[in-house]
Structures are given as C-alpha cells and as structure tokens.
C-alpha atoms as a PDB file:
ATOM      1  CA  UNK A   1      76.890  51.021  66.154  1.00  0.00           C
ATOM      2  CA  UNK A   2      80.044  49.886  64.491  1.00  0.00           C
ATOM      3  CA  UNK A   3      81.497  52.588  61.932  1.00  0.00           C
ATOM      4  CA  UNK A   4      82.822  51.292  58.761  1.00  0.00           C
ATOM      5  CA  UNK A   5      86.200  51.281  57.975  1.00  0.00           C
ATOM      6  CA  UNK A   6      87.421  53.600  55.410  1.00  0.00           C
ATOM      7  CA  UNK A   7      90.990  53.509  53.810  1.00  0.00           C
ATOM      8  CA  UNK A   8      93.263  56.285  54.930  1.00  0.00           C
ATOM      9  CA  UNK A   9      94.906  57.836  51.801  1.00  0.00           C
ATOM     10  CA  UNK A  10      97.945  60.191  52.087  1.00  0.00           C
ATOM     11  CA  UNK A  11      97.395  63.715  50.779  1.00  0.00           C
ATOM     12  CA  UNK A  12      99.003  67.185  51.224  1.00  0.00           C
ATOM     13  CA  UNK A  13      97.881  70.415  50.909  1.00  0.00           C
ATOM     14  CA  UNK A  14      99.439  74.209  50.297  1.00  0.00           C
ATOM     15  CA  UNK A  15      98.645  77.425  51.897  1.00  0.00           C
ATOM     16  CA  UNK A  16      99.817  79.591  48.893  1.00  0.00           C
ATOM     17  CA  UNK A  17     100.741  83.076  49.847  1.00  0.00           C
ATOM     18  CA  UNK A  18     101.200  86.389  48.073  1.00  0.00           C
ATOM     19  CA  UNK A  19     101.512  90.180  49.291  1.00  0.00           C
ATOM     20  CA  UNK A  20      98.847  92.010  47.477  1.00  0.00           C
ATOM     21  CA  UNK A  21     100.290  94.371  49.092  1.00  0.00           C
ATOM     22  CA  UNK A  22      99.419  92.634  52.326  1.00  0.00           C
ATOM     23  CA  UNK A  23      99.316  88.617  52.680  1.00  0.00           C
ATOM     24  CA  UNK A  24      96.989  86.925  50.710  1.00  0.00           C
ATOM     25  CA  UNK A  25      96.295  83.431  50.596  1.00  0.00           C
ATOM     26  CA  UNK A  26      95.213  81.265  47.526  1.00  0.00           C
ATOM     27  CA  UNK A  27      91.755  79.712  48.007  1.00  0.00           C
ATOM     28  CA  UNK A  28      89.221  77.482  45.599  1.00  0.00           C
ATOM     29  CA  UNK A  29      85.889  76.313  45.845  1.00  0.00           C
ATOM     30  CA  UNK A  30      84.826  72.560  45.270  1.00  0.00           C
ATOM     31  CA  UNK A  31      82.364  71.260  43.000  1.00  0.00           C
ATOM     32  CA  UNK A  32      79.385  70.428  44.458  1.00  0.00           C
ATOM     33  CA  UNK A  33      79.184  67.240  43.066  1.00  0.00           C
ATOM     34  CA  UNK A  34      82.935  65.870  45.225  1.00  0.00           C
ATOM     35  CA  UNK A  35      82.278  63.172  47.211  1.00  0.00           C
ATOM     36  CA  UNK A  36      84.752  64.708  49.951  1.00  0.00           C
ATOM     37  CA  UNK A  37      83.607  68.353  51.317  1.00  0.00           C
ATOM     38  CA  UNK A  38      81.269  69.336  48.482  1.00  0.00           C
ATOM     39  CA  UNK A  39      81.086  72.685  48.255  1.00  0.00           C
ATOM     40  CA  UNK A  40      83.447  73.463  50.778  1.00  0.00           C
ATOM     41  CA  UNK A  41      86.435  76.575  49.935  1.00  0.00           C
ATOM     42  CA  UNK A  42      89.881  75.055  50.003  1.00  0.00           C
ATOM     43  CA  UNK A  43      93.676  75.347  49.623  1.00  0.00           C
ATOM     44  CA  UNK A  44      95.040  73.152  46.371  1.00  0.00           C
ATOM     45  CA  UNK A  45      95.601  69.946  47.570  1.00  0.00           C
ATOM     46  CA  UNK A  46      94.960  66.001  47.026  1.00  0.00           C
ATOM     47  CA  UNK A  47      96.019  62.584  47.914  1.00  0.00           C
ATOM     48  CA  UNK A  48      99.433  61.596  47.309  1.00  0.00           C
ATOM     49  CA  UNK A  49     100.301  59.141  44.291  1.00  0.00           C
ATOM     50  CA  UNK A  50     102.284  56.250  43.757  1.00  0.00           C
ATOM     51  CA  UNK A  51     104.741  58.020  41.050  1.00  0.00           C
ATOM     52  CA  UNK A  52     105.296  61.016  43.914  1.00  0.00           C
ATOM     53  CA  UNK A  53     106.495  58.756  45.609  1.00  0.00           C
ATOM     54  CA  UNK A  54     109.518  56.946  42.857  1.00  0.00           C
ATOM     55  CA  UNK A  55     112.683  57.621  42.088  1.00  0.00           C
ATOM     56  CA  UNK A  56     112.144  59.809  39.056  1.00  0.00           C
ATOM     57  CA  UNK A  57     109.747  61.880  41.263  1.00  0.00           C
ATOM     58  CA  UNK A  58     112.862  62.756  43.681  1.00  0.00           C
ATOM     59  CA  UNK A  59     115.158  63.371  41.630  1.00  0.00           C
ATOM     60  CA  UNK A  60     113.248  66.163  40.495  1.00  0.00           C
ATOM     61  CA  UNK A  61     113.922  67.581  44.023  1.00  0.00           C
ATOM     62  CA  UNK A  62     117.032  69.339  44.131  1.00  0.00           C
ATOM     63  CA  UNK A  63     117.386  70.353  47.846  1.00  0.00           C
ATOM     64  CA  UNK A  64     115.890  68.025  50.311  1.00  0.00           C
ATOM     65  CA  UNK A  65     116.753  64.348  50.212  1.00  0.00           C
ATOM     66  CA  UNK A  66     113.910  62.143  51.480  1.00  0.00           C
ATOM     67  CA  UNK A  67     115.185  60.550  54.341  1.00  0.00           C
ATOM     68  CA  UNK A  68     115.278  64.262  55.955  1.00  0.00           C
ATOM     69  CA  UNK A  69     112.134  64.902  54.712  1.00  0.00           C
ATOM     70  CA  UNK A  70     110.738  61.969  56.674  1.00  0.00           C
ATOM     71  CA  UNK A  71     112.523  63.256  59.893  1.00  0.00           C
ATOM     72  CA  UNK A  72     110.547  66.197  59.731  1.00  0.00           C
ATOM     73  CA  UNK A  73     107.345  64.532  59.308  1.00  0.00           C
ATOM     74  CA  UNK A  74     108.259  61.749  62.311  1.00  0.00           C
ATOM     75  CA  UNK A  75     108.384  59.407  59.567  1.00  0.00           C
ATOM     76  CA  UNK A  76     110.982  56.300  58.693  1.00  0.00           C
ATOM     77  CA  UNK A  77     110.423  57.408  54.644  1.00  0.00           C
ATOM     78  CA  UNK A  78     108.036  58.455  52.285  1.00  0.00           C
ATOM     79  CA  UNK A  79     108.471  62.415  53.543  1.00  0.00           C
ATOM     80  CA  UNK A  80     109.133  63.559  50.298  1.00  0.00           C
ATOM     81  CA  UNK A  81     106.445  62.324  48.871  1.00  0.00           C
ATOM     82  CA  UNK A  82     104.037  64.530  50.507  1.00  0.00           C
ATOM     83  CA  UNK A  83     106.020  67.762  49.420  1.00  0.00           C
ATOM     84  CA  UNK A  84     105.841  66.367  45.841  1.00  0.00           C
ATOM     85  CA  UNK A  85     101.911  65.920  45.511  1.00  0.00           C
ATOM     86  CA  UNK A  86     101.694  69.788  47.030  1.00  0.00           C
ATOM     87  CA  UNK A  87     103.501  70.545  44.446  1.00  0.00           C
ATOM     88  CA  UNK A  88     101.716  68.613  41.428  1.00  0.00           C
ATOM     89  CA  UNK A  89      98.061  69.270  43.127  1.00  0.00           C
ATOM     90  CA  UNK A  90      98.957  73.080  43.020  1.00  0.00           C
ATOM     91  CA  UNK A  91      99.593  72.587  39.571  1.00  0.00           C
ATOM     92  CA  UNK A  92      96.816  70.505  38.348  1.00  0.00           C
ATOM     93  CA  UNK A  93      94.207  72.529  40.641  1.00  0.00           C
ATOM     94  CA  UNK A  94      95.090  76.270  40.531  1.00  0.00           C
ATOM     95  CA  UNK A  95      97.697  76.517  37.170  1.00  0.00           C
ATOM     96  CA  UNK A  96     100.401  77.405  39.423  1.00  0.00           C
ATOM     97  CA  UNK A  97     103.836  75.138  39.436  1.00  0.00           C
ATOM     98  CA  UNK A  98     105.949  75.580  41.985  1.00  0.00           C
ATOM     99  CA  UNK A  99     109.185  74.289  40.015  1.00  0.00           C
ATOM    100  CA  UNK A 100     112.467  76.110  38.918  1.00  0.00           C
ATOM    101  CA  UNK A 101     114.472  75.862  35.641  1.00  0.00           C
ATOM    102  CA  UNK A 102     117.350  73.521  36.021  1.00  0.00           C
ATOM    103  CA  UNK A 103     119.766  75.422  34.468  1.00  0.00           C
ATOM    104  CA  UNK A 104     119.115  79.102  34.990  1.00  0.00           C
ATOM    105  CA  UNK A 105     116.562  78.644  38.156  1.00  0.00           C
ATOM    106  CA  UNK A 106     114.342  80.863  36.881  1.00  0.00           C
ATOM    107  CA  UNK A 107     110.771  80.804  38.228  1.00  0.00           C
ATOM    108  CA  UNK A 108     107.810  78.903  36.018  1.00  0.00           C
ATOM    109  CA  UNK A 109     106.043  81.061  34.768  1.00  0.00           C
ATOM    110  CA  UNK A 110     102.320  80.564  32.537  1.00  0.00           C
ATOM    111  CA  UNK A 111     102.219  80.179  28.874  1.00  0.00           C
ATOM    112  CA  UNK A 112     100.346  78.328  26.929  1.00  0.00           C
ATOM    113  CA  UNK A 113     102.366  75.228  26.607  1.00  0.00           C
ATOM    114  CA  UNK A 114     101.985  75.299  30.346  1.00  0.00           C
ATOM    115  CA  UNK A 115      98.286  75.768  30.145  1.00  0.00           C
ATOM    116  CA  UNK A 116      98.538  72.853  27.605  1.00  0.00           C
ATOM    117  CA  UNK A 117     100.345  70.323  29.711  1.00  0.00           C
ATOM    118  CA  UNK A 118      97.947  70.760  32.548  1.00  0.00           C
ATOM    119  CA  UNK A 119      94.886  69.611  30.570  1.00  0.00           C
ATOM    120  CA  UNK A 120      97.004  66.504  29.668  1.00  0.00           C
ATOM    121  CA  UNK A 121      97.994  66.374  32.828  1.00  0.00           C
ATOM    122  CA  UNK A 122      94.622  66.474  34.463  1.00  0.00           C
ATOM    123  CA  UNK A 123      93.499  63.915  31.839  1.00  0.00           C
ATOM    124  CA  UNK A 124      95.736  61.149  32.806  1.00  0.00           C
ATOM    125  CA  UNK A 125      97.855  61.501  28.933  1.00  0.00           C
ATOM    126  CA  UNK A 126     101.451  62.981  30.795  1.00  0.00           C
ATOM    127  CA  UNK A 127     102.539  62.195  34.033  1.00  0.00           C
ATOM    128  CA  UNK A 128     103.900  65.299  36.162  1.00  0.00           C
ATOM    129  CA  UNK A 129     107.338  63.704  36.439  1.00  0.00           C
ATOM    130  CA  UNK A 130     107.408  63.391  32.568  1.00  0.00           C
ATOM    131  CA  UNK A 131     106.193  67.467  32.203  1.00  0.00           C
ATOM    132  CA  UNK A 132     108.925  68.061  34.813  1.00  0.00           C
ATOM    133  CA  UNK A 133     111.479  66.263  32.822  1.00  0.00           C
ATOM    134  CA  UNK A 134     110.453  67.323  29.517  1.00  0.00           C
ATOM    135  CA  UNK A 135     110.731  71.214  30.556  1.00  0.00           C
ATOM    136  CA  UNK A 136     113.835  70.458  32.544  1.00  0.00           C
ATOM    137  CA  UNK A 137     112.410  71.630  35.651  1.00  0.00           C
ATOM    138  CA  UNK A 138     113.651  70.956  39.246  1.00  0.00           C
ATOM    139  CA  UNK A 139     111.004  71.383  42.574  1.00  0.00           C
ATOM    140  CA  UNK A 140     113.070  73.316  45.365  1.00  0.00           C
ATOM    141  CA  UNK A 141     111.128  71.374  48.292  1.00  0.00           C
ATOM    142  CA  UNK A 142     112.034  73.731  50.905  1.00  0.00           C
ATOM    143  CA  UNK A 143     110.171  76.584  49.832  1.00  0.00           C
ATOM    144  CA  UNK A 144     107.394  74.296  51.175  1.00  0.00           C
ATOM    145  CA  UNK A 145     107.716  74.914  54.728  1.00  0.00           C
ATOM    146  CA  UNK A 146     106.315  72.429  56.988  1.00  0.00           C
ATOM    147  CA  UNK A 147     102.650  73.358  58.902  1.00  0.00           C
ATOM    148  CA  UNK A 148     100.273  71.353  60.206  1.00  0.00           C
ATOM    149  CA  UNK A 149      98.812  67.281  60.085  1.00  0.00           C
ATOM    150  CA  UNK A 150      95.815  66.478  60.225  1.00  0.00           C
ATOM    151  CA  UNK A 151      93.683  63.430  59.698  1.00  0.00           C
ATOM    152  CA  UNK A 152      90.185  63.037  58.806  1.00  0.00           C
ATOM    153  CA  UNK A 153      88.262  61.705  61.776  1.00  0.00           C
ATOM    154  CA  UNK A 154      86.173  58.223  61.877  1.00  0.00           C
ATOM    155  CA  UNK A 155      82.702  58.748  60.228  1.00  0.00           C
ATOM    156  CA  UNK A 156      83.683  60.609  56.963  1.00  0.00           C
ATOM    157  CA  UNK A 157      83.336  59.067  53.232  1.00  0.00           C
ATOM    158  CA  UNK A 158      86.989  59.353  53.015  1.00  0.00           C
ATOM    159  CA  UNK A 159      90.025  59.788  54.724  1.00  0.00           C
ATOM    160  CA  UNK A 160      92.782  61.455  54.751  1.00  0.00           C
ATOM    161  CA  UNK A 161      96.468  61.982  56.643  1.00  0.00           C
ATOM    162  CA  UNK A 162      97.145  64.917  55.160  1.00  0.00           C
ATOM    163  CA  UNK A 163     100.208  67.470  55.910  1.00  0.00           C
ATOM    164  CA  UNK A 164      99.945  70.847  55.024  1.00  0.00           C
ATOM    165  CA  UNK A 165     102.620  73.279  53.949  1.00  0.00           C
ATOM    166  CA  UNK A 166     102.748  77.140  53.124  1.00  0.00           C
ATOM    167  CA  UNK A 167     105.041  78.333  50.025  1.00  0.00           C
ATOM    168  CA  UNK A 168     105.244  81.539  48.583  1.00  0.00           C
ATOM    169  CA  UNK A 169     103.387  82.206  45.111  1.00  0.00           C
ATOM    170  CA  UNK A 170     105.654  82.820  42.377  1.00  0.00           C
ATOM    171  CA  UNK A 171     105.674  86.971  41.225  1.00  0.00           C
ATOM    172  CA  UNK A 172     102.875  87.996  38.515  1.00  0.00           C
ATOM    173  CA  UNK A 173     101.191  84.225  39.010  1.00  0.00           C
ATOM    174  CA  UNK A 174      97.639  84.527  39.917  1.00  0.00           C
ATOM    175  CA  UNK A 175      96.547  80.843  38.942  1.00  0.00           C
ATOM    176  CA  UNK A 176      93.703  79.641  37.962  1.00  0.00           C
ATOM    177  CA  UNK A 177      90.747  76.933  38.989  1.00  0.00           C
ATOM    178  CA  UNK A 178      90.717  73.775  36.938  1.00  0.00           C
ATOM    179  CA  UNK A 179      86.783  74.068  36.412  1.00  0.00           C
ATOM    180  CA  UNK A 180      86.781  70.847  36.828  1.00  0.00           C
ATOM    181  CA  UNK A 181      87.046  69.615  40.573  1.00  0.00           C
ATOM    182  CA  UNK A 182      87.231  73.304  41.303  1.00  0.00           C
ATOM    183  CA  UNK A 183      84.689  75.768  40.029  1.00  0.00           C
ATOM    184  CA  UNK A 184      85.924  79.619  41.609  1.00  0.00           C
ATOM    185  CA  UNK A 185      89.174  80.624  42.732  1.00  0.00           C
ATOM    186  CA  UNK A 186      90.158  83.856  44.817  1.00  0.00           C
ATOM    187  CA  UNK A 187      93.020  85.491  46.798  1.00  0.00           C
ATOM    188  CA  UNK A 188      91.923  86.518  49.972  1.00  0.00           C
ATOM    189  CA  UNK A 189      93.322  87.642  53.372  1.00  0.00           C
ATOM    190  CA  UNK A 190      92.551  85.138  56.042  1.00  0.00           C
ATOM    191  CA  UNK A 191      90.595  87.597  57.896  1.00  0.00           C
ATOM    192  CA  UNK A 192      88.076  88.318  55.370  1.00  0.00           C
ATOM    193  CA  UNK A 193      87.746  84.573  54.514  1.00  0.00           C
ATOM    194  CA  UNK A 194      87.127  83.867  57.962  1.00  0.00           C
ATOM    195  CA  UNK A 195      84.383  86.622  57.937  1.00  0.00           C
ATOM    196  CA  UNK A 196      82.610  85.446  55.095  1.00  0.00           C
ATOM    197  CA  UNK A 197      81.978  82.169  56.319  1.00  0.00           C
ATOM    198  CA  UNK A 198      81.441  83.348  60.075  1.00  0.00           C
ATOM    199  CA  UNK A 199      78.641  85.389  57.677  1.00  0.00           C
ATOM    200  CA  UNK A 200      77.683  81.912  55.906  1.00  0.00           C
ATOM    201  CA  UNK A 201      78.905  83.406  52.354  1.00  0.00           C
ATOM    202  CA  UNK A 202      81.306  80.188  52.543  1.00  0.00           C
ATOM    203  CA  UNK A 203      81.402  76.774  53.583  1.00  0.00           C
ATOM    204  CA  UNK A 204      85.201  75.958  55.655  1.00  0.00           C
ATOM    205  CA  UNK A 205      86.109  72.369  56.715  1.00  0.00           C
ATOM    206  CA  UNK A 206      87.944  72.663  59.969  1.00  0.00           C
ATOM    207  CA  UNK A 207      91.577  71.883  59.224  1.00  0.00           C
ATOM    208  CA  UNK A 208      90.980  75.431  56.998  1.00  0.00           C
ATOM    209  CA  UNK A 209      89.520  77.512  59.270  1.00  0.00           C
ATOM    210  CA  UNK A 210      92.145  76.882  61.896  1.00  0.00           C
ATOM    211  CA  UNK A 211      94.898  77.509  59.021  1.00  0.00           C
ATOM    212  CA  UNK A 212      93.648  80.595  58.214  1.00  0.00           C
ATOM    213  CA  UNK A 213      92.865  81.613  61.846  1.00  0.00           C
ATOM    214  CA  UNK A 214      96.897  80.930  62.303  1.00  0.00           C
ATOM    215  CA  UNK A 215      97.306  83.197  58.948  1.00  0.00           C
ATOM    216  CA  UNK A 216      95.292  85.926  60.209  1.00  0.00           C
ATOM    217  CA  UNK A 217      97.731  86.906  62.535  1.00  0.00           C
ATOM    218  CA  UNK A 218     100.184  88.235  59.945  1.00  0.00           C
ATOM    219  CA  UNK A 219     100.444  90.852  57.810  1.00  0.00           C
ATOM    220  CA  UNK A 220     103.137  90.108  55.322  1.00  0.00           C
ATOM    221  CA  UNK A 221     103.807  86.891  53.669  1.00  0.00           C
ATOM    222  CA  UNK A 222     107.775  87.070  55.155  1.00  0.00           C
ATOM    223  CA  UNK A 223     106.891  87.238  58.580  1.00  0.00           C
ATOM    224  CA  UNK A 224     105.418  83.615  58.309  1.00  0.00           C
ATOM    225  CA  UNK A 225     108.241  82.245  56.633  1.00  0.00           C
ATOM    226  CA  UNK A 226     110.263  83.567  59.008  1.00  0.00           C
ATOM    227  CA  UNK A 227     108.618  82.403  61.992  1.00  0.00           C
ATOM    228  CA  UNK A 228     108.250  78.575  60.793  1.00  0.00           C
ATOM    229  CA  UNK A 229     112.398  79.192  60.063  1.00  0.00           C
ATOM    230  CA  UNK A 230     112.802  79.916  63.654  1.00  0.00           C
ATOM    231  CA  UNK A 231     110.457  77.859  65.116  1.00  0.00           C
ATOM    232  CA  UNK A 232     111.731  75.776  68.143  1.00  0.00           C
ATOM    233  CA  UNK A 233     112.853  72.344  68.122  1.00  0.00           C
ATOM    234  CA  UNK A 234     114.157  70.100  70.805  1.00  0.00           C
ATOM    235  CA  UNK A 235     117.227  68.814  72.123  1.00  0.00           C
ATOM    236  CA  UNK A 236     116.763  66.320  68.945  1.00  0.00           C
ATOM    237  CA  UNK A 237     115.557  68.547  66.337  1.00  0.00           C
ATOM    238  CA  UNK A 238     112.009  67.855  66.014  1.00  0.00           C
ATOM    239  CA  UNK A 239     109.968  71.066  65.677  1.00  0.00           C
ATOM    240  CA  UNK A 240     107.620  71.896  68.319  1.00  0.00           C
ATOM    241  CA  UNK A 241     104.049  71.652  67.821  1.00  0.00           C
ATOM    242  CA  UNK A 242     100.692  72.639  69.338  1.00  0.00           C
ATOM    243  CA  UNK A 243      97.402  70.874  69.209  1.00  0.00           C
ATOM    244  CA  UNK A 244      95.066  72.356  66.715  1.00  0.00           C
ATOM    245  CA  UNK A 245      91.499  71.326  67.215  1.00  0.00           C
ATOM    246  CA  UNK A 246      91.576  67.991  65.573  1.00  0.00           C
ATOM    247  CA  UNK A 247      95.012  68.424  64.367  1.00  0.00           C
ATOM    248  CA  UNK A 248      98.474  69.442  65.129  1.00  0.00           C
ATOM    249  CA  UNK A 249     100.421  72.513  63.473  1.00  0.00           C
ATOM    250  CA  UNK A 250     103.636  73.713  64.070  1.00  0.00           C
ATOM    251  CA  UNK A 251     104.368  76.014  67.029  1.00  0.00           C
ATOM    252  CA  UNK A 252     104.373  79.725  66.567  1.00  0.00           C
ATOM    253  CA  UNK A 253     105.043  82.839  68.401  1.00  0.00           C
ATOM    254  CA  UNK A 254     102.139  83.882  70.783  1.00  0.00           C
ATOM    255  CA  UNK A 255     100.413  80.552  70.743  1.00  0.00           C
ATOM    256  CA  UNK A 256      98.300  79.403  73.616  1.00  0.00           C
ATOM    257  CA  UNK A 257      99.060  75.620  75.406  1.00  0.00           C
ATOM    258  CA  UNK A 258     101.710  73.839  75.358  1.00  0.00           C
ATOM    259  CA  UNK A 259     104.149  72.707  72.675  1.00  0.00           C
ATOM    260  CA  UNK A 260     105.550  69.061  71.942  1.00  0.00           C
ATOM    261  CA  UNK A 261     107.726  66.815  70.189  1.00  0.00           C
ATOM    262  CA  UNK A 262     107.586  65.372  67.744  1.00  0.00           C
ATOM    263  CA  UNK A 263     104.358  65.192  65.818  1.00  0.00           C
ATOM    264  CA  UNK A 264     101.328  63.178  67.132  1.00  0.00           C
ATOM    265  CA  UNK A 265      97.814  62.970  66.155  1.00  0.00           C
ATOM    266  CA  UNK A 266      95.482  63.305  68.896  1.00  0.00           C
ATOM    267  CA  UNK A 267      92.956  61.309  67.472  1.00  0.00           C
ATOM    268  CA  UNK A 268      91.153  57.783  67.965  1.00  0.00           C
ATOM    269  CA  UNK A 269      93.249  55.971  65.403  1.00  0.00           C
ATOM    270  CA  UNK A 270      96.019  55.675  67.311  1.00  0.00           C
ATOM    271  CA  UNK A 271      97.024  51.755  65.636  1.00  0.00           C
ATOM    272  CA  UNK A 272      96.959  53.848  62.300  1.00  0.00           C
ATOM    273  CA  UNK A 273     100.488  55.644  62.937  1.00  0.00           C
ATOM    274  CA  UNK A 274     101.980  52.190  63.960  1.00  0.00           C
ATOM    275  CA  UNK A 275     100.702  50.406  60.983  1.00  0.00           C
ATOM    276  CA  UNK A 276     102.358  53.268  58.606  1.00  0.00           C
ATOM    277  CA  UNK A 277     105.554  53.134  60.655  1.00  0.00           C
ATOM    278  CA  UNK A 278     105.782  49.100  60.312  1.00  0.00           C
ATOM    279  CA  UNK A 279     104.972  49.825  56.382  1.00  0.00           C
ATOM    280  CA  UNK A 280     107.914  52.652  56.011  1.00  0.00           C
ATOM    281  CA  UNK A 281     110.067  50.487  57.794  1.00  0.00           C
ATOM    282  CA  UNK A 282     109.347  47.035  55.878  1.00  0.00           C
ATOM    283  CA  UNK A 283     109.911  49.281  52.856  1.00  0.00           C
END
C-alpha cells in the first residue's frame, strides 16, 4: 500500500545540561492531546520558522555567521537557522533563553518581564527577534554544540529533519514547562530517565532514548562539551559521525562502528536531501 506523503518541516532540538552536582539534563512531557508523540518526554524543541531564518534573526547571532553554520550541517545555507529555533523553542517551551546582554554579556536571567514576554510570545503578539531586540540581547550560537540529525521516518503524522544540539543551562535557571504544549518538566540524569521508561514510568521516542543513552556515559556536563570540541574531522573539516539507530550523531570517544563524513541520513528518503540542497542553492 502506498504511504501518503507528508511535508518534511525543519526543526531543532536542545539537550540542556546542568551539574546538579552531577550532569543533568532538561526534560518535558507532552500534552496528550499533540498530534506528534503525545505523551511522549522530550528535550525543548520545534520546527524551525520562517523569521529564524531572516536577516534580523542573524544578526542577533554574534559569533557564527551562517554560511559556516551550514558547513557544519552539510548544508549550502540555512545552518543558522536551526541554531536559532533551539534557541527560541527553549525559550517558549521551558522559560529558559539562551541569549547574552549585548553590552555587558551578562547571562539572561528570569524576571517577570521575561515571564511576561514569553506568554506574548507563545501567543503569536511579539516575535522572538523583536523580544531579542527590544532587551538588546545577542544569541552566542556556539554554545550550541552540534549533535545528532535525525529525520522522522515514512508512516508518521508529521515529519521532521530535525538537528539536535547540547548547550549548557545558564547558573540558578531551572525553567519551567509552558503548560501549554508541555504539561511537567524535570531535570534528570540520563541514567535514571532511561530507567524509568525501561520501567514504563515514561514514554521515549527513539531519537531521545539514544541521546540520552550517549549522555549517560558522562558524569559532568564539561566532559561533553569537551569531547564534541575535540571531536574528529577529516582532511576537509567535516566532523565525524556514527550511525545512530535511525539517525546520525556526532562521533565520540568509545563509540562502537565506524565513523564518516560528512553527515548522511540513512534513511529511505534519500531524493529528500537533494531536493533541500537544489532549494539552498536556488536561494
């Protein structure tokens, strides 16, 4: 039987993670009522938008210019994009903005005008380049380090090509779900995560579980950072990567199989990546 086709939206999600004393990651449970993984305990995340995307939206972005975001993705343009909706989903999902002060660089931290701007945020009344320019606030995209692509295979309700990134939590921000789209909220360590829902306490879609089995491994938020710093490249600077499952995620110490370059999804929609190179391109 033929499946029906389904649009393939861009999204990205974060792996937010905090020492508490030991690593911690940021994790939210969906409303039952989503259309995509009802239920299901997540990392913030969402489908990219057409202002992450503009002009105003990167120059918000005050130490990675797009075209080398897109080299890091495999991608002719549009890299920066993804780093951008990580950024405004983590806001609009879990309270937490990963932005900087302009002038001072001081961290964001919560208040209540904050707290106010996210409601009119999340209710379509202020755009998140217009909070970011109102506040004078600039996004430092590398603290997003680049960690794994995935996209949703053939069959689902929707679709995704989604890249995921891990970025440290701000100090003293424990966020907050949106009650909205997100009912509960919790920091956890991988390891116990993964134990509750090998115990059935929580539902996991895959591209989680594998992130937080690659999580588990650690015991300190630095020592991740430090190994997707180092992690190896080739002769033309694309990072190595392993196959995840249904995915791909950058290459780290004591992995098993064998690493490439540069990124590919080893999945049935193989025309898909040509059809978003020729669009990048024509763009």
């Amino acid at each position: 039987m033929r499946v029906a086709a389904v649009d393939i939206r861009d999204a990205a999600t974060v792996l937010l993670v905090s020492d508490r004393p030991d690593l911690h990651v940021l994790m939210l449970e969906r409303t039952s009522r989503a259309v995509f993984s009802p239920g299901a305990t997540v990392f913030p995340g969402g489908a990219v938008d057409a202002a992450d995307r503009d002009a105003r939206s990167h120059a918000r972005v005050v130490d990675l210019a797009d075209a080398e975001a897109s080299a890091e993705h495999g991608l002719l343009g549009d890299g920066l994009a993804f780093r951008i909706a990580a950024v405004r989903e983590c806001f609009e999902e879990a309270g937490i903005l990963l932005a900087h002060d302009a002038e001072t660089g001081a961290a964001v931290h919560h208040d209540d005008a904050l707290a106010a701007a996210r409601v009119l945020l999340n209710d379509g009344t202020l755009s998140f380049v217009e909070l970011l320019e109102r506040r004078e606030l600039v996004i430092e995209a590398r603290q997003l380090r680049l960690f794994s692509h995935w996209l949703t295979p053939m069959g689902a309700p929707r679709r995704y090509n989604t890249w995921f990134f891990v970025a440290p939590a701000p100090d003293g921000e424990d966020g907050v779900h949106d009650d909205r789209e997100l009912v509960a909220s919790e920091w956890i360590r991988p390891a116990d995560a993964l134990a509750q829902f090998a115990a059935g306490a929580i539902d996991l879609i895959f591209p989680t579980e594998m992130s937080l089995r690659a999580l588990a491994r650690y015991e300190h938020a630095a020592d991740v950072f430090a190994d997707l710093d180092a992690a190896e490249r080739d002769a033309d600077g694309n990072v190595l990567v392993i196959s995840d499952g249904t995915g791909e995620r950058v290459a780290l110490p004591g992995d098993a199989g064998r690493a490439v370059a540069p990124w590919t999804i080893p999945l049935p929609d193989i025309s898909y990546r040509a059809e978003r190179a020729a669009a990048n391109g024509a763009g």
